[in-house]
Protein backbone atom coordinates (compact mmCIF):
# COMPACT_ATOMS: atom_id res chain seq x y z
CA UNK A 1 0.00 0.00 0.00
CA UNK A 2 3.09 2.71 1.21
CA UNK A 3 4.91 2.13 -2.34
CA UNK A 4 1.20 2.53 -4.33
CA UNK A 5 0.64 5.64 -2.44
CA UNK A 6 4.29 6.89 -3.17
CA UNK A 7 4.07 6.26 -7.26
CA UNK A 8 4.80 9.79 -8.55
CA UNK A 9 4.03 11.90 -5.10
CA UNK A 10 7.95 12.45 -4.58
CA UNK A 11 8.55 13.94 -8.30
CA UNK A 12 5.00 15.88 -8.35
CA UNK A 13 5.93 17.15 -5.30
CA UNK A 14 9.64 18.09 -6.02
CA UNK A 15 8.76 19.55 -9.60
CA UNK A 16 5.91 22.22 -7.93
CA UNK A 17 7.77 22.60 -4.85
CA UNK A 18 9.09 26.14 -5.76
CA UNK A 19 5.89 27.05 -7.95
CA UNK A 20 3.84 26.04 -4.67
CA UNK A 21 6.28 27.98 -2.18
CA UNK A 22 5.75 30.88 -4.32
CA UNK A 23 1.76 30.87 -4.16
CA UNK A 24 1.79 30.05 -0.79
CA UNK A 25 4.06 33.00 -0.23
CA UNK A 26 2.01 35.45 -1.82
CA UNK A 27 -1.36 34.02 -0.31
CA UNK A 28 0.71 34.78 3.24
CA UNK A 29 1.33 38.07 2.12
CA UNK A 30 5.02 37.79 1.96
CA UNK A 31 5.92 35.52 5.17
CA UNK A 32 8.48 32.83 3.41
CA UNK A 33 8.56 30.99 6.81
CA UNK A 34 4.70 30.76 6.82
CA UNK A 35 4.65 29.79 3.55
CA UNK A 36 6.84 26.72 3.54
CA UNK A 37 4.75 25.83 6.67
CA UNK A 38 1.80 25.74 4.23
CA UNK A 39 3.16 23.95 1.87
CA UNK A 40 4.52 21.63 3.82
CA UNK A 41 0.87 20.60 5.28
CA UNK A 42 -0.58 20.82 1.85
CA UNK A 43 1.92 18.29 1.21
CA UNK A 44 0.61 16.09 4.26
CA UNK A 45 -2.86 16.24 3.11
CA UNK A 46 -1.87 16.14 -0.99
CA UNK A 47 -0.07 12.37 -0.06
CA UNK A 48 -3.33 11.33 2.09
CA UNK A 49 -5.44 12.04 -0.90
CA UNK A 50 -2.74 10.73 -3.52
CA UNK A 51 -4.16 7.59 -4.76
CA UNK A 52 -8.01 9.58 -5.22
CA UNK A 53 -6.40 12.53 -7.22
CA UNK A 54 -3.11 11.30 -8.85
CA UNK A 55 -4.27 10.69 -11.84
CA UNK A 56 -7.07 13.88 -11.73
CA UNK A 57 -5.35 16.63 -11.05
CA UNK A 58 -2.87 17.22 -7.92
CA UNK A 59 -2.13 20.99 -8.77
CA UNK A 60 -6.11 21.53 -8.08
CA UNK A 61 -6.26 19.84 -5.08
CA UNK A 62 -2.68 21.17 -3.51
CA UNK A 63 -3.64 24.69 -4.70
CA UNK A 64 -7.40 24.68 -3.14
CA UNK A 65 -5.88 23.31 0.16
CA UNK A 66 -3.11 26.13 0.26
CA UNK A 67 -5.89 28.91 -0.28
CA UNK A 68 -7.92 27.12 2.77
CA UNK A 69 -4.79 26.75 5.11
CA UNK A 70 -4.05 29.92 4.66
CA UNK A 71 -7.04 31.97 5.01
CA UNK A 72 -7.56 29.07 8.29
CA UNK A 73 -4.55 30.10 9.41
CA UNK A 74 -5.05 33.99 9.03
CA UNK A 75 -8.25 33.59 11.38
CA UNK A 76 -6.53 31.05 13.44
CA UNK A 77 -2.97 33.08 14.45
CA UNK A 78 -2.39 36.85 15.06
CA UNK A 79 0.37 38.24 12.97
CA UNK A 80 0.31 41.75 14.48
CA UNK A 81 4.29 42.29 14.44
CA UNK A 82 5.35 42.58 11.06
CA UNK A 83 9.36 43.56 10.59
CA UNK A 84 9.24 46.48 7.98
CA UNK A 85 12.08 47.76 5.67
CA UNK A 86 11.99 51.15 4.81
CA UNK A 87 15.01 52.32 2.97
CA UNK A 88 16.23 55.89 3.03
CA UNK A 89 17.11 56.81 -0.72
CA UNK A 90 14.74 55.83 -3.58
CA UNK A 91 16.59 53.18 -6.07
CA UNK A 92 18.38 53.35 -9.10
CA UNK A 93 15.41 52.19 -11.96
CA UNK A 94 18.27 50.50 -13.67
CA UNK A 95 19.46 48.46 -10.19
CA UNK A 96 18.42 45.06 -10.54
CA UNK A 97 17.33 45.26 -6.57
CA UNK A 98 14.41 48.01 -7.60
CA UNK A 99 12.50 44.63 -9.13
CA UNK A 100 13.06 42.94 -5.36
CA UNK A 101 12.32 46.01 -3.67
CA UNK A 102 8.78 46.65 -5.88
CA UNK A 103 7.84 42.57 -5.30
CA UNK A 104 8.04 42.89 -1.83
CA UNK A 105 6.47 45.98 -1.84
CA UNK A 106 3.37 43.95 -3.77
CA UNK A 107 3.50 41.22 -0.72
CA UNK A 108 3.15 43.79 2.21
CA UNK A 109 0.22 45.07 -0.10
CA UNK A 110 -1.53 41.70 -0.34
CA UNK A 111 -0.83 41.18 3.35
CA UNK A 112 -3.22 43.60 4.17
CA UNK A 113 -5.70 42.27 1.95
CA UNK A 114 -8.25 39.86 3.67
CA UNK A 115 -7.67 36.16 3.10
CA UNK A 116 -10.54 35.42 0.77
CA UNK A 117 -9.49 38.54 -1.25
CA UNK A 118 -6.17 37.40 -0.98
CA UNK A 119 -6.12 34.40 -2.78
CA UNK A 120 -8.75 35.44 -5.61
CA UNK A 121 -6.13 37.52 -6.16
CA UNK A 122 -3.49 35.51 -6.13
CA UNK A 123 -5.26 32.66 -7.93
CA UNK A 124 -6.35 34.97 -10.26
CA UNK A 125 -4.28 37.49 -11.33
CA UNK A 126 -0.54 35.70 -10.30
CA UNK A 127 -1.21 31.85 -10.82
CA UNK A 128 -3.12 33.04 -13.79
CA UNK A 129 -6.32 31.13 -12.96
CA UNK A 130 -9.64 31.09 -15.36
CA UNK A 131 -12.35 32.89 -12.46
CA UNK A 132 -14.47 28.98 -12.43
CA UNK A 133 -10.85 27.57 -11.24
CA UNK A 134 -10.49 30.10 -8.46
CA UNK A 135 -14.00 30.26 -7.85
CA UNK A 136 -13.70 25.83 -7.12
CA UNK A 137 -10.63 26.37 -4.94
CA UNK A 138 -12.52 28.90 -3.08
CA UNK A 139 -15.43 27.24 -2.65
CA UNK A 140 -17.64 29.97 -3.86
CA UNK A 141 -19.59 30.82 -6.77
CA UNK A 142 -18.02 32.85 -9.71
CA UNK A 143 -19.69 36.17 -8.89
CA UNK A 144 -18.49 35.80 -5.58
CA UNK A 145 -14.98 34.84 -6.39
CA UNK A 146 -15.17 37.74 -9.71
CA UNK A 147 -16.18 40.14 -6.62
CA UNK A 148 -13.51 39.02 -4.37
CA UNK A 149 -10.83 39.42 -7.02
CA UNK A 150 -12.16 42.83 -8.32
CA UNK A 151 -12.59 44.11 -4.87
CA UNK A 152 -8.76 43.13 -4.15
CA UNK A 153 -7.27 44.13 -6.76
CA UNK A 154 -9.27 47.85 -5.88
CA UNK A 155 -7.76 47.60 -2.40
CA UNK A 156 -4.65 47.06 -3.69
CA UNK A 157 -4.49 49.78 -5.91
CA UNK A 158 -5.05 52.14 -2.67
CA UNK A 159 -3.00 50.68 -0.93
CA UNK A 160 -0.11 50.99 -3.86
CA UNK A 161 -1.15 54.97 -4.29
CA UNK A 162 -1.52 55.74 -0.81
CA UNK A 163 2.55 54.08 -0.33
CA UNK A 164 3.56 56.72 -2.60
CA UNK A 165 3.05 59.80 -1.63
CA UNK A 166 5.37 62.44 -2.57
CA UNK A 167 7.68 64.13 0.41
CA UNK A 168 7.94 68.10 0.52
């Protein structure tokens, strides 16, 4: 039964290791350690459920149980101290570290973003999702999940604006 179950897990889950890290990552709003806590348990549950959905699809199934860990695990913990990195001099536009400095800007964005929004984001707009794929992983219709998305991406653009504000 163990080397059934194992057929194909280990290389499924070694090839979407980084692509999952990096959803997970932005459904945590930034917080690597969180997210490779997430993955890690959608991992656990993915090889409980391997024989039912190897052959289906395991990307569904791993991706709707990161959006519900995470938004389980917003309600569950409180996050309220978040280290932030403000840097004194604008960069260069041609520094390579401008591109790292603007993505993490975009995760402390979609921190503040509530976890349902969150991940219709995410799902949406960074995993590239059709809106009846993130509607299934949420578990919501596709009004509701078209709603979450638009009103998150609306947020986010506030949030973006409101970040830069001209001094003087």
């Amino acid at each position: 039964m163990e080397r059934f179950r194992a057929d194909g897990f280990d290389e499924f889950a070694a090839a979407r290791w980084g692509a999952l890290l990096h959803v997970a990552r932005l459904l945590t709003g930034g917080d690597r350690q969180r997210a490779e806590d997430l993955v890690q348990e959608a991992l656990v549950k993915l090889w409980f459920a391997w024989p039912r959905v190897a052959e289906q699809a395991p990307d569904a199934y791993v991706r709707q149980v990161l959006v519900r860990l995470a938004a389980r695990s917003a309600r569950r913990r409180w996050w309220g101290e978040r280290p932030v990195d403000q840097l004194p001099d604008r960069p260069d536009p041609n520094d390579v570290s401008s591109v790292v400095a603007e993505r993490s800007r975009l995760e402390a964005a979609l921190a503040l973003l509530p976890p349902r929004q969150r991940a219709a984001v995410v799902l949406r707009y960074c995993e590239d999702l059709p809106e009846a794929q993130v509607a299934r992983a949420l578990g919501c219709p596709v009004g509701t999940a078209r709603s979450h998305a638009s009103r998150g991406v609306a947020r986010l653009r506030q949030i973006l604006s409101d970040a830069v504000r001209p001094v003087g």
